[in-house]
N, C-alpha and C. Protein backbone atom coordinates (compact mmCIF):
# COMPACT_ATOMS: atom_id res chain seq x y z
N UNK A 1 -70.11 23.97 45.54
CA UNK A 1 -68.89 23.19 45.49
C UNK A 1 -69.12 21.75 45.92
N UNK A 2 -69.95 21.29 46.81
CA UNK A 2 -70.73 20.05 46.70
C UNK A 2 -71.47 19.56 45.51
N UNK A 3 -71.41 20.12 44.87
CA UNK A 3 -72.94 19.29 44.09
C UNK A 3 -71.67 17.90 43.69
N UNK A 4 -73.01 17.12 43.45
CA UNK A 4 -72.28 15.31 43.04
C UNK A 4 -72.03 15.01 44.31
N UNK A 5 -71.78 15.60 45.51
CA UNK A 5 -71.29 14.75 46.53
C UNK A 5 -72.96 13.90 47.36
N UNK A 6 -72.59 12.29 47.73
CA UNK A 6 -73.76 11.44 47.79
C UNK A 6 -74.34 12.20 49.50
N UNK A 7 -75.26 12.23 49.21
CA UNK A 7 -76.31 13.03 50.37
C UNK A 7 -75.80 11.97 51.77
N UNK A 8 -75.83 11.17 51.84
CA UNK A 8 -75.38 10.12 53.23
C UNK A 8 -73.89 11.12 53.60
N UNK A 9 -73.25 11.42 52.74
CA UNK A 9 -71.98 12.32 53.61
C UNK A 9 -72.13 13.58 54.20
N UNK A 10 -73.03 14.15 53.70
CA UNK A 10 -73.70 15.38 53.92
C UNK A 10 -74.42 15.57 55.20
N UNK A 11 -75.38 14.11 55.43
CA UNK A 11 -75.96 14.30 56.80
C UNK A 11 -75.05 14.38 57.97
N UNK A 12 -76.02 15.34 58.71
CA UNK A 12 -75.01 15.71 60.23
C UNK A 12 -74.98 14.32 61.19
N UNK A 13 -74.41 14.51 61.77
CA UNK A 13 -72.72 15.28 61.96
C UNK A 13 -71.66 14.86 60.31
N UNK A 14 -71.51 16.00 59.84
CA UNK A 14 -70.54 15.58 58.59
C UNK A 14 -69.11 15.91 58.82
N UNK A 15 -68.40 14.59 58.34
CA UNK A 15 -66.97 14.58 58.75
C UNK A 15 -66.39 14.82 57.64
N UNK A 16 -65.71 16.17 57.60
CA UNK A 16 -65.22 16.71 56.71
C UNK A 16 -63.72 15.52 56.16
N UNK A 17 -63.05 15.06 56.85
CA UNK A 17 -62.19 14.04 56.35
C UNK A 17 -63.04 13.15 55.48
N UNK A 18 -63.70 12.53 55.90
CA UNK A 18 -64.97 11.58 55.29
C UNK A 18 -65.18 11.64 54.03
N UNK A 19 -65.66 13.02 54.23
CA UNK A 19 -66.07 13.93 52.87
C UNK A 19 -65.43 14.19 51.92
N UNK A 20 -63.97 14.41 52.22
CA UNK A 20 -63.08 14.39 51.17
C UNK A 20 -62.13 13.42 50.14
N UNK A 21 -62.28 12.21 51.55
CA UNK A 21 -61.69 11.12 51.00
C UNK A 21 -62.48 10.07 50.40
N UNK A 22 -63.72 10.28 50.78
CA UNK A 22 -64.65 9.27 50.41
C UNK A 22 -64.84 9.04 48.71
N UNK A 23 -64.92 7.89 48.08
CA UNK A 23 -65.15 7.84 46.09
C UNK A 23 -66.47 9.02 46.09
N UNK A 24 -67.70 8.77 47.23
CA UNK A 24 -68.47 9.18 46.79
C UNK A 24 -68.63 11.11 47.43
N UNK A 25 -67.54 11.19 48.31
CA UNK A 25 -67.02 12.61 47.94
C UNK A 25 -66.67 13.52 47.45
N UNK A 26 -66.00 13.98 47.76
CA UNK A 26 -64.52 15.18 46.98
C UNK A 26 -63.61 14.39 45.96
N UNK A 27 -63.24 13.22 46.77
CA UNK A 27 -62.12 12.42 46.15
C UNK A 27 -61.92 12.58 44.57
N UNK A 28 -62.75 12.51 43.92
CA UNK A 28 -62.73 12.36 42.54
C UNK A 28 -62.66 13.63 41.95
N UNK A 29 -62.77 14.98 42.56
CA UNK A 29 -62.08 16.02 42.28
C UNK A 29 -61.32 16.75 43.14
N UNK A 30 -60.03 15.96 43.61
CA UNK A 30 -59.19 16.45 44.46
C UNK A 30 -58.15 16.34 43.73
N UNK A 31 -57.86 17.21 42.74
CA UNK A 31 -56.49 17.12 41.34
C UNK A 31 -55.48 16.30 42.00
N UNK A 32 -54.69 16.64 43.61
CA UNK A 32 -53.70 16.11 43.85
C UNK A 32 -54.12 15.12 45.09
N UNK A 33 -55.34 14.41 44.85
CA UNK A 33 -55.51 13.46 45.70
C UNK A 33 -54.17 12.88 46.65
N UNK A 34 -53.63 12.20 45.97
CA UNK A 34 -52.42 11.58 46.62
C UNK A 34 -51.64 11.80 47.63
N UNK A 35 -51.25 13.54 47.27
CA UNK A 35 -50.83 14.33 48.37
C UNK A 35 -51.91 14.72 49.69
N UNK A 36 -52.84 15.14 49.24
CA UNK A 36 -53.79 15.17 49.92
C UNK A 36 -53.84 14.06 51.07
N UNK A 37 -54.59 13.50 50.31
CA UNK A 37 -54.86 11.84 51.32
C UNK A 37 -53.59 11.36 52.35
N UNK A 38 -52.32 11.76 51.95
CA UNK A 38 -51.11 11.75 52.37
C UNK A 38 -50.97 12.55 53.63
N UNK A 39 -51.40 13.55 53.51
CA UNK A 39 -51.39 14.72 54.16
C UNK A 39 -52.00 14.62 55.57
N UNK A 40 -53.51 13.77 54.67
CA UNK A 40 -54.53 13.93 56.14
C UNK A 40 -54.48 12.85 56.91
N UNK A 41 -54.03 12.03 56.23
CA UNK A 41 -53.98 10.60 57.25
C UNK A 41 -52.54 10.82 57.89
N UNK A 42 -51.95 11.77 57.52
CA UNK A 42 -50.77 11.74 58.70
C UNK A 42 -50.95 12.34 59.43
N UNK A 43 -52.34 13.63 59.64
CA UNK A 43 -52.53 14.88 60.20
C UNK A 43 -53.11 13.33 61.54
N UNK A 44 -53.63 12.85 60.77
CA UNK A 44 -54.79 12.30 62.31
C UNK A 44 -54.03 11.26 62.87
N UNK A 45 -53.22 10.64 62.28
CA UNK A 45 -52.16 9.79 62.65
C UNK A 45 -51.61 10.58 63.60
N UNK A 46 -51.08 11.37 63.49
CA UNK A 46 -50.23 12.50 64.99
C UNK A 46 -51.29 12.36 65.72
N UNK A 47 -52.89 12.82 65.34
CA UNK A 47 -53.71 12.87 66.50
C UNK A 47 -53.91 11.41 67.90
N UNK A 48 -54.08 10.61 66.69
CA UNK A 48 -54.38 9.72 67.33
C UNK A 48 -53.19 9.11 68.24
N UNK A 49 -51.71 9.13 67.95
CA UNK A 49 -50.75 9.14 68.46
C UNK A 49 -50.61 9.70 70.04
N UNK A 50 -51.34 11.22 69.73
CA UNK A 50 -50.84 11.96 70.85
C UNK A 50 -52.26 11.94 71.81
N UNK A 51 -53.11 11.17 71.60
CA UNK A 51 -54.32 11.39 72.38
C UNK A 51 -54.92 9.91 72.49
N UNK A 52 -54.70 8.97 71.85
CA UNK A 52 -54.80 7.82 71.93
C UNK A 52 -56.53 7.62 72.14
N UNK A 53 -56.94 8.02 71.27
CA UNK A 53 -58.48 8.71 71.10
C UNK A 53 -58.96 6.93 70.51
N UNK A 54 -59.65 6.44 70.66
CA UNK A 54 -60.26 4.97 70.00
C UNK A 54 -61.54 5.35 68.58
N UNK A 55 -61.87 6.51 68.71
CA UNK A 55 -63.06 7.09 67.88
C UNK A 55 -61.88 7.99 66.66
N UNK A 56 -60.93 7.96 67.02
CA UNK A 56 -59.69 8.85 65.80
C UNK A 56 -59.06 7.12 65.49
N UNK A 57 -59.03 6.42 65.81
CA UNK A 57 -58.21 5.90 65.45
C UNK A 57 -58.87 4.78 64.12
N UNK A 58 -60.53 4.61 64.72
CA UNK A 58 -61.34 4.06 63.97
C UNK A 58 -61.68 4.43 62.67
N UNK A 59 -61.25 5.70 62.75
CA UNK A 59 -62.29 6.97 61.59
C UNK A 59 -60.18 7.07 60.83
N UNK A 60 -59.43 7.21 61.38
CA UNK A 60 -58.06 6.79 60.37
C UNK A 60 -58.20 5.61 59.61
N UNK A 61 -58.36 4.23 60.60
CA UNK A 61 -58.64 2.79 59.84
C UNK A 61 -59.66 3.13 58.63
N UNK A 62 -60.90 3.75 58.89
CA UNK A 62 -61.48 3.73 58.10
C UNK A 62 -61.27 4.63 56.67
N UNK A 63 -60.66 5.51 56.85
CA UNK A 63 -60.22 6.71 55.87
C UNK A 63 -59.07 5.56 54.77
N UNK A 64 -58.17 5.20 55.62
CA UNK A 64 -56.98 4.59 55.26
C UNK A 64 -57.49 3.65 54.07
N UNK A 65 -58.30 2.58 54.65
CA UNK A 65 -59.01 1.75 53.65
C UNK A 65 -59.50 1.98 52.68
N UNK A 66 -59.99 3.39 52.13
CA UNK A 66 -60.75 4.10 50.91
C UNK A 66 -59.77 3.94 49.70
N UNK A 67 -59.91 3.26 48.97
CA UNK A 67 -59.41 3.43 47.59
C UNK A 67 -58.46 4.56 47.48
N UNK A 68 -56.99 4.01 47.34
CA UNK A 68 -55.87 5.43 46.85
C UNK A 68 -55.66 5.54 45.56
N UNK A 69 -55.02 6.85 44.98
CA UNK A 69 -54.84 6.73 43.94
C UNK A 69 -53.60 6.25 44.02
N UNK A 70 -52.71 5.53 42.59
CA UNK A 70 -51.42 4.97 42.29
C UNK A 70 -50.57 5.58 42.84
N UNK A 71 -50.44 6.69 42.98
CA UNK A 71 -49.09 8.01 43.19
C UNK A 71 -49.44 7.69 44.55
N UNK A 72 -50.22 7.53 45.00
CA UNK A 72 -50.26 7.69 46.98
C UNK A 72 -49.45 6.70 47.62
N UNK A 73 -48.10 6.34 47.20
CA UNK A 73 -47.30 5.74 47.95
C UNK A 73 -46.12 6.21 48.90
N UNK A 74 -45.79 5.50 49.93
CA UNK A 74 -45.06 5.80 50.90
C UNK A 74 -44.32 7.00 50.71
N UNK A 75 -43.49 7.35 49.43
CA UNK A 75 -42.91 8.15 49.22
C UNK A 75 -43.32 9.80 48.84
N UNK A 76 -44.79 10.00 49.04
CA UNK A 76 -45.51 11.18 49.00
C UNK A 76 -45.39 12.06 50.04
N UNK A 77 -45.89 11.56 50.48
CA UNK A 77 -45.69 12.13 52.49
C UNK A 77 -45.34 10.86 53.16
N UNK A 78 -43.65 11.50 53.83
CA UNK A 78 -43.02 10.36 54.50
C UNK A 78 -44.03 10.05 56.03
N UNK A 79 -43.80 8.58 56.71
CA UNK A 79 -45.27 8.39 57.39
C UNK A 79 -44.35 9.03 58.62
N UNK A 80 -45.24 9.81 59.52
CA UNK A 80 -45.24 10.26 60.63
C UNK A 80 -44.86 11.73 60.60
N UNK A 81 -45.04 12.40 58.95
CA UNK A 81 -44.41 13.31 59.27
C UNK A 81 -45.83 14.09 58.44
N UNK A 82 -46.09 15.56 59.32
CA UNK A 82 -46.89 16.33 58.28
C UNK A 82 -46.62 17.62 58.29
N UNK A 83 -46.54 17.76 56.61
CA UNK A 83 -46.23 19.08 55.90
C UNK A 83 -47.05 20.05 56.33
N UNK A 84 -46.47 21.06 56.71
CA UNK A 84 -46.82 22.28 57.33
C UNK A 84 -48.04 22.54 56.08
N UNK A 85 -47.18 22.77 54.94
CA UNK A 85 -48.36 23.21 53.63
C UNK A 85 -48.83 22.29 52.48
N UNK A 86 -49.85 22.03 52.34
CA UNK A 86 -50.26 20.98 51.28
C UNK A 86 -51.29 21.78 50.89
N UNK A 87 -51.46 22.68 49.78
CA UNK A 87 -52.22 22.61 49.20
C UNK A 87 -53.46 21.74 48.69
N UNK A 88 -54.74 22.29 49.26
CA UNK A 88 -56.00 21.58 48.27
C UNK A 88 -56.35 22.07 46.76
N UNK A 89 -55.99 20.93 45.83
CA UNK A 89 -56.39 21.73 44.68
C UNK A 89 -57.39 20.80 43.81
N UNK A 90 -58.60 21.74 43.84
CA UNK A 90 -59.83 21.28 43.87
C UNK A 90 -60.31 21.35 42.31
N UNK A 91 -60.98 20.79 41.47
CA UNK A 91 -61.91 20.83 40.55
C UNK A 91 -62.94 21.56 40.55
N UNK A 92 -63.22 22.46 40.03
CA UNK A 92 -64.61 23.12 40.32
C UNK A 92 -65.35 23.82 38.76
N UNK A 93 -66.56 24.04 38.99
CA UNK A 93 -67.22 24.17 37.82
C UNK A 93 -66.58 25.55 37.00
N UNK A 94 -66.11 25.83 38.14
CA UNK A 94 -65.07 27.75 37.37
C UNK A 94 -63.59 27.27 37.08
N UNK A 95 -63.43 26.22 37.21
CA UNK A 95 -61.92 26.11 36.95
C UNK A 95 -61.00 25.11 38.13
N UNK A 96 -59.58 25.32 38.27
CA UNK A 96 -59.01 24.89 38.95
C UNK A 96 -58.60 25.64 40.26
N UNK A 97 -59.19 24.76 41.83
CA UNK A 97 -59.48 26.03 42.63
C UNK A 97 -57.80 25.15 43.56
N UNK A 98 -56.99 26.50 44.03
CA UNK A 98 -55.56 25.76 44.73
C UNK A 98 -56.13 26.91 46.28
N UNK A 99 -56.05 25.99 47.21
CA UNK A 99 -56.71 26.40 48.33
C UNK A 99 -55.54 26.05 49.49
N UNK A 100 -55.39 27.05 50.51
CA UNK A 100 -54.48 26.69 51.70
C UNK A 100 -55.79 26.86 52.79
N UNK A 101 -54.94 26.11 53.60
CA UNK A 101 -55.84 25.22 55.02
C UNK A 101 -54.89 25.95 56.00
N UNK A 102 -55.92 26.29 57.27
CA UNK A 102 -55.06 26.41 58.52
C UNK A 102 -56.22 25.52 59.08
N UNK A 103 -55.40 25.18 60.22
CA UNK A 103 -56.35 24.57 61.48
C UNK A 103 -56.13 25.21 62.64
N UNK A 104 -57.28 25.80 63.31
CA UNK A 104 -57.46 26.46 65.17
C UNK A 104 -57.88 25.20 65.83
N UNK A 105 -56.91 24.97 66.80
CA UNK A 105 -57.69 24.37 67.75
C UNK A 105 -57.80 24.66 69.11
N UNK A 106 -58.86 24.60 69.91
CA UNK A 106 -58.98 25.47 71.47
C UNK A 106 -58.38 24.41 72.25
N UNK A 107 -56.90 24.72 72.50
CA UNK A 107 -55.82 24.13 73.61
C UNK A 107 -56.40 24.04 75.11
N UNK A 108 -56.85 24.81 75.46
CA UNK A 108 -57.26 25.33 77.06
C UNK A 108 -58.49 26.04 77.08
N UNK A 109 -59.21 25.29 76.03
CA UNK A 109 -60.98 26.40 76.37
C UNK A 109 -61.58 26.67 77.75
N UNK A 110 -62.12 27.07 78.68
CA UNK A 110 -62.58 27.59 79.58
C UNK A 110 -64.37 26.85 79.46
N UNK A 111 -64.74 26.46 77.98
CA UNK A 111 -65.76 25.52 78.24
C UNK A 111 -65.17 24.36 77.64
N UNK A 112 -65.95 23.51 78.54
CA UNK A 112 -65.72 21.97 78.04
C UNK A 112 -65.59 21.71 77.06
N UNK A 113 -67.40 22.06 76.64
CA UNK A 113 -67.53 21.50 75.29
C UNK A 113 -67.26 22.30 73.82
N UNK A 114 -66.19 23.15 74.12
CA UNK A 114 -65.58 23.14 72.89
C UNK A 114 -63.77 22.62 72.91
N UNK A 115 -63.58 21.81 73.98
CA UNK A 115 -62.57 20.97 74.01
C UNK A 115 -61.97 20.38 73.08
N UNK A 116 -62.99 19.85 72.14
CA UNK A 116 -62.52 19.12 71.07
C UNK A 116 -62.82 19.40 70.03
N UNK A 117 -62.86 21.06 69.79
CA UNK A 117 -63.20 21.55 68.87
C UNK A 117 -61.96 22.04 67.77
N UNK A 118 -61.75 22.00 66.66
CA UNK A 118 -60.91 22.42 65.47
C UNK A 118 -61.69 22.74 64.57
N UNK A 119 -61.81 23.96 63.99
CA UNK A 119 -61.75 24.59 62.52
C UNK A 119 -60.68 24.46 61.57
N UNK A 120 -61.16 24.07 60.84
CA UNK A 120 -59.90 24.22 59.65
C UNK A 120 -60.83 25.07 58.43
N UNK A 121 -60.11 26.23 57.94
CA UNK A 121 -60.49 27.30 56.89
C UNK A 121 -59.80 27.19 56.17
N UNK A 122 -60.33 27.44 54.68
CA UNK A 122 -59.38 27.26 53.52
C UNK A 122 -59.75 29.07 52.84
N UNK A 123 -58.35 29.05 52.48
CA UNK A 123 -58.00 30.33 51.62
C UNK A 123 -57.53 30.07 50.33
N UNK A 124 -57.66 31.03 49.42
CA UNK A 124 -57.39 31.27 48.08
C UNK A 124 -55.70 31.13 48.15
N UNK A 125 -55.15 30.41 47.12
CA UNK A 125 -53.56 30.58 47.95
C UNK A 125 -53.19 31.11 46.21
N UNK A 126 -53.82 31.72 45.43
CA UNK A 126 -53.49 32.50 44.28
C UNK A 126 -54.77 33.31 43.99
N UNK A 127 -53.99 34.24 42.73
CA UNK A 127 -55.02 35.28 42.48
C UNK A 127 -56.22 34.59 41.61
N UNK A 128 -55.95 33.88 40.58
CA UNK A 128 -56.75 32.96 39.68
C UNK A 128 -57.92 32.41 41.00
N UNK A 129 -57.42 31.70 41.99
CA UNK A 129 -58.63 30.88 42.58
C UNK A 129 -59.30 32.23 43.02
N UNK A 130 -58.91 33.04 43.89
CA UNK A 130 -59.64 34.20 44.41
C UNK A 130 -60.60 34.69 43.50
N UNK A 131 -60.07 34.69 42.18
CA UNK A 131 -61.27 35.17 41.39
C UNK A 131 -62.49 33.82 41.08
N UNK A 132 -61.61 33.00 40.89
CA UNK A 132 -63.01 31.64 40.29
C UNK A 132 -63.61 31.74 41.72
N UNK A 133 -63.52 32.17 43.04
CA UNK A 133 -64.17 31.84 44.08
C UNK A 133 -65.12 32.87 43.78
N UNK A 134 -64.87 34.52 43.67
CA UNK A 134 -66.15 35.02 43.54
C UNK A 134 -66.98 35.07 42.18
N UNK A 135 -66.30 34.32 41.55
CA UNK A 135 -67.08 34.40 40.37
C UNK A 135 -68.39 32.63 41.06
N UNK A 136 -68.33 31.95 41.80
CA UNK A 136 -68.67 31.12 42.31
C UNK A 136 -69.81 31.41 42.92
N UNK A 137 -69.58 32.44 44.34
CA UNK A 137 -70.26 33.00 44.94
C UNK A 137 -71.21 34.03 44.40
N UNK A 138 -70.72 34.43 43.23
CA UNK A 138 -71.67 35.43 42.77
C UNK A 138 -72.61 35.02 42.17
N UNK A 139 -72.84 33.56 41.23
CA UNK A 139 -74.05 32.50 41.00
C UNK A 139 -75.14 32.49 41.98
C-alpha cells in the first residue's frame, strides 16, 4: 500500500500525518483528500490547543502549508471542531479501499515512556474493502 510513496517519508521515525499529507505521500491517493486533511489538522489542532506542545504545533504549521486540494475549504470541517468519523478512502491497486480509524491513547501509563504514545488502527468500514484487503495481503 506504500509503493510510490518517496523513501525520505518512510525513514524512521515516520510520521504517519507526514505521510499522508505529504504530495510525495498518500496525498495523491487519498480519494477524499479534503475531508481528510480537514479532519487531521483539526485532530492536532485540539492537540496542540490542549497541550501547548511547540514540536505539535510546528509539525501542524508544517502539514497546514502542504498543498490543499480546491474542496478543502473552511466549510469541510468547521475549524475547531473534529468529526468523530471521517472515513479514509484510499486508492489502491485492488480498488477503492474506505477505511475507519480509531485512536488509543495511554492517559495515565504507569511508564513514562509510553506517555506520549497513540495508535491509530484502521478497519475495513465495508464488505468490498474487507475483501480488496485480503485479496492484497494474499499477494
Amino acid at each position: 500500500m506504500l509503493d510510490g510513496v518517496a523513501q525520505a517519508l518512510l525513514a524512521p521515525p515516520v510520521n504517519v500525518l507526514r505521510l499522508s499529507l505529504h504530495a510525495d505521500g498518500l496525498a495523491p491517493r487519498i480519494i477524499n483528500l479534503a475531508a481528510w486533511r480537514g479532519h487531521l489538522l483539526a485532530r492536532l489542532e485540539r492537540q496542540v490547543e490542549l497541550t501547548a506542545d511547540p514540536v505539535l504545533a510546528a509539525l501542524h504549521d508544517e502539514l497546514a502549508a502542504y498543498p490543499a486540494p480546491r474542496a478543502a475549504a473552511a466549510k469541510d470541517v468547521p475549524r475547531h471542531v473534529v468529526a468523530p468519523v471521517v472515513p479514509l478512502e484510499l486508492a489502491s491497486p485492488a480498488g477503492k479501499l474506505t477505511l475507519l480509524g480509531t485512536v488509543t491513547v495511554f492517559g495515565t501509563p504507569l511508564d513514562v515512556s509510553v506517555s506520549e504514545l497513540a495508535l491509530e488502527s484502521f478497519f475495513p468500514a465495508d464488505a468490498e474493502t474487507a475483501e480488496r484487503l485480503r485479496r492484497l495481503t494474499a499477494r
